[in-house]
C-alpha atoms as a PDB file:
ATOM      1  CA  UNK A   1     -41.517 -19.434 -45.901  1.00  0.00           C
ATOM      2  CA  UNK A   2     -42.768 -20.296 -49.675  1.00  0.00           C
ATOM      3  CA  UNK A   3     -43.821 -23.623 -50.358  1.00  0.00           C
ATOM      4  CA  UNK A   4     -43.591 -24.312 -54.165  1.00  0.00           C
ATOM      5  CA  UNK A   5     -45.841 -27.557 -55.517  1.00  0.00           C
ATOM      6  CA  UNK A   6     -46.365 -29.008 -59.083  1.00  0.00           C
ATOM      7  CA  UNK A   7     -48.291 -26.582 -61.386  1.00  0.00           C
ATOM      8  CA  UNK A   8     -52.014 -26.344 -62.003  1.00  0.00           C
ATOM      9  CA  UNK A   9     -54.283 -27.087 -62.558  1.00  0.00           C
ATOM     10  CA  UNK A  10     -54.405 -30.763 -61.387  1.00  0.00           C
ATOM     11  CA  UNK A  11     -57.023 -33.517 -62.770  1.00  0.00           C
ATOM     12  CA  UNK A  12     -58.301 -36.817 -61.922  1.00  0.00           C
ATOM     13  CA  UNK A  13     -57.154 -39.362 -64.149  1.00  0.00           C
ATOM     14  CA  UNK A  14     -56.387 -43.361 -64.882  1.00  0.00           C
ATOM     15  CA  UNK A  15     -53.775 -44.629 -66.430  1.00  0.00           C
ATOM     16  CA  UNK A  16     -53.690 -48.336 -67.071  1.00  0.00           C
ATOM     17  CA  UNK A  17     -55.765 -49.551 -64.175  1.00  0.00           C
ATOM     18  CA  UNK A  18     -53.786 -46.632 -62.256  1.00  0.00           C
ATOM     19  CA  UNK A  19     -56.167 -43.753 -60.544  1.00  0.00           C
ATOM     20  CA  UNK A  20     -53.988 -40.834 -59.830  1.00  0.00           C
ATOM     21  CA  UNK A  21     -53.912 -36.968 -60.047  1.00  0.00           C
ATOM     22  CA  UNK A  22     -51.810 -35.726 -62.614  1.00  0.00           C
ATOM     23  CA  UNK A  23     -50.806 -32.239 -63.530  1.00  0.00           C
ATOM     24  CA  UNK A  24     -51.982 -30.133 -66.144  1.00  0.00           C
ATOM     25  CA  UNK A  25     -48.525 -31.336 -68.547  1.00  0.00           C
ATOM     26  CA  UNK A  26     -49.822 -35.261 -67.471  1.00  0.00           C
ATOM     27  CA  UNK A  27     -47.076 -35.625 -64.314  1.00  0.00           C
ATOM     28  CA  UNK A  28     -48.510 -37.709 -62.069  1.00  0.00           C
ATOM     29  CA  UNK A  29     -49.161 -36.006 -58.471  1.00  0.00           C
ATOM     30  CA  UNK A  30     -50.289 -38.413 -56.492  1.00  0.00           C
ATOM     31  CA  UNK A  31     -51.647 -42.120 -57.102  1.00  0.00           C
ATOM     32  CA  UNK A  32     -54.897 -43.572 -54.798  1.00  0.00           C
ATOM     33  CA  UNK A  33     -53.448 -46.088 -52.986  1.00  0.00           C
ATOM     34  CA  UNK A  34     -56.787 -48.840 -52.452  1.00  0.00           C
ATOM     35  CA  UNK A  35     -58.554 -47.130 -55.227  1.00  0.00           C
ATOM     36  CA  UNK A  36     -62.109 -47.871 -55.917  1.00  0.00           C
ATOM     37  CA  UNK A  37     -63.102 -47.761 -52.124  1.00  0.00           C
ATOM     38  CA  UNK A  38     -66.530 -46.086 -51.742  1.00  0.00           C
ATOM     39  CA  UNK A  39     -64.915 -42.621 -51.095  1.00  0.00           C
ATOM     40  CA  UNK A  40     -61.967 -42.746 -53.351  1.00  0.00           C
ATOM     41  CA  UNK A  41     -63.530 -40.617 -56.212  1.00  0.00           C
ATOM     42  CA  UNK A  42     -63.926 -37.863 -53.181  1.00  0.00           C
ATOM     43  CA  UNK A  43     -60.491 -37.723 -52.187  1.00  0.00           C
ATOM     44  CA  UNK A  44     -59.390 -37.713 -55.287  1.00  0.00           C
ATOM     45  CA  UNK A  45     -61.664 -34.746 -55.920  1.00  0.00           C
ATOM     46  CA  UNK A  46     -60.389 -33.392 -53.126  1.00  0.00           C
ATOM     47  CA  UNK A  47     -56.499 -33.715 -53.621  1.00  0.00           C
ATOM     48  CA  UNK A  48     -57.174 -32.547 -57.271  1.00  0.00           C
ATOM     49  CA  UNK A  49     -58.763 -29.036 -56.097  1.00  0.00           C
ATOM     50  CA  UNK A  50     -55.846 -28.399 -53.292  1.00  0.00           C
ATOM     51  CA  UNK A  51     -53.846 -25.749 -55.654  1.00  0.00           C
ATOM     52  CA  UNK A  52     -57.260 -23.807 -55.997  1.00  0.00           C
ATOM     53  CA  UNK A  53     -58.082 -23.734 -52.589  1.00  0.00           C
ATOM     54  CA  UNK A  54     -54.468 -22.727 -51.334  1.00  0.00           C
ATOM     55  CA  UNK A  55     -54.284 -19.893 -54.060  1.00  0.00           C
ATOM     56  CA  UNK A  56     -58.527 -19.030 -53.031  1.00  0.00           C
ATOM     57  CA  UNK A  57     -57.235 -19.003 -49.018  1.00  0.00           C
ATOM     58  CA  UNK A  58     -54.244 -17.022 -49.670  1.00  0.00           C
ATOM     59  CA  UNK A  59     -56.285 -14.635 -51.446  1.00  0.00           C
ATOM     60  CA  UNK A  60     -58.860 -14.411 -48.860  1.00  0.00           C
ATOM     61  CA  UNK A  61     -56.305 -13.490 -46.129  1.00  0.00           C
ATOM     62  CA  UNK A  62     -54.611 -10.644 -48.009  1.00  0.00           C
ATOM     63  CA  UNK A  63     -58.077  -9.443 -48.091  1.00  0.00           C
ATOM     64  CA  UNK A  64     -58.855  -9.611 -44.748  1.00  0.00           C
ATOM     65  CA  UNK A  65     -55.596  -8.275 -43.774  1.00  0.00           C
ATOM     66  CA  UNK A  66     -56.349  -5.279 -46.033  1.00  0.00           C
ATOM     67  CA  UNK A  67     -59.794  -4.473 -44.733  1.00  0.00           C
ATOM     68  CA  UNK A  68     -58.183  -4.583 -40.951  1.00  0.00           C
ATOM     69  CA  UNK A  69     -55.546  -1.995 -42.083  1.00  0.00           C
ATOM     70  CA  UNK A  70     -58.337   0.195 -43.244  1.00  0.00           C
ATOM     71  CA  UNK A  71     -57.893  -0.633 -47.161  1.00  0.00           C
ATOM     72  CA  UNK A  72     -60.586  -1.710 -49.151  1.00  0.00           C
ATOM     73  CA  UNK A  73     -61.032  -3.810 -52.294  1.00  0.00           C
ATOM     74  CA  UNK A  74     -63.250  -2.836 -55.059  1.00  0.00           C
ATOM     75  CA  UNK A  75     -66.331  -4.477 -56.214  1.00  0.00           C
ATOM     76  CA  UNK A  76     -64.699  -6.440 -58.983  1.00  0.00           C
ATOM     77  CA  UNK A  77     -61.819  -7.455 -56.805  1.00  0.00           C
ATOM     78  CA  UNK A  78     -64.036  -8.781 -54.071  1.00  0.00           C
ATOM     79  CA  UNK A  79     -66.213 -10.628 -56.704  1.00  0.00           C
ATOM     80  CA  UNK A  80     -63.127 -12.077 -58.453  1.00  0.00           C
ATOM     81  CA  UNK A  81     -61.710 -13.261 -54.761  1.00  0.00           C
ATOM     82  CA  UNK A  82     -65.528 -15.227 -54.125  1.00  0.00           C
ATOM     83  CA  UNK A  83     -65.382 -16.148 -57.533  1.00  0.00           C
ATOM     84  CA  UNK A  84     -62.372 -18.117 -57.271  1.00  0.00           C
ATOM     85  CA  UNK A  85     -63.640 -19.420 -53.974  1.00  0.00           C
ATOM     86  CA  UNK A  86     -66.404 -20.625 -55.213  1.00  0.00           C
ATOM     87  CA  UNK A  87     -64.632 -22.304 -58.099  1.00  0.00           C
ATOM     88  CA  UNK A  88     -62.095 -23.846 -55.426  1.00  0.00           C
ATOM     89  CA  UNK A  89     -65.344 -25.330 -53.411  1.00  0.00           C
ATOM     90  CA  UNK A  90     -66.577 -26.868 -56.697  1.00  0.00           C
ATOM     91  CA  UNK A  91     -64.284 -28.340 -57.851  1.00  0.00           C
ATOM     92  CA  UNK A  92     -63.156 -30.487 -54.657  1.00  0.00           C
ATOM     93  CA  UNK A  93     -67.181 -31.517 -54.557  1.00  0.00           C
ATOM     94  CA  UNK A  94     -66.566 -32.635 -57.863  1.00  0.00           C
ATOM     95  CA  UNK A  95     -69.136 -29.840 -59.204  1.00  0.00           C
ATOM     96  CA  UNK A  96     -67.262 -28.510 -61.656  1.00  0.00           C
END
């Protein structure tokens, strides 16, 4: 089954008193509910780095599915899959 969700990339942003995560066209994703909490800037980070982490994960598995048929991926394809890891992991530690 495909699962379909809003575009990315998504963003951290206020709005008005309003923390939320909003889309890369400004529609708002989801708003933090009890914002300001000591962790709320994490989640957020967290939530706003989900499209990057699905589309690093998916990735990943189509790899690993091709190495156990016996295919392998090229240098540059293997460093572009850990790249995009890597950028996934950043960005939901708010490194990025």
């Amino acid at each position: 089954m495909t699962h379909t969700h809003t575009n990315s990339p998504w963003h951290l942003g206020k709005r008005a008193d309003k923390v939320a995560i909003y889309s890369k066209d400004g529609t708002e994703i989801a708003e933090i509910l009890h914002g300001f909490t000591p962790e709320w800037r994490e989640n957020a980070r967290l939530i706003a780095a989900a499209p990057e982490m699905l589309a690093a994960l998916n990735e990943s598995l189509n790899y690993i599915v091709m190495r156990g048929s016996g295919m392998d991926l090229s240098y540059e394809a293997l460093d572009k899959l850990c790249n995009g890891i890597r950028a996934a992991i950043a960005k939901a530690e708010g490194k990025s």
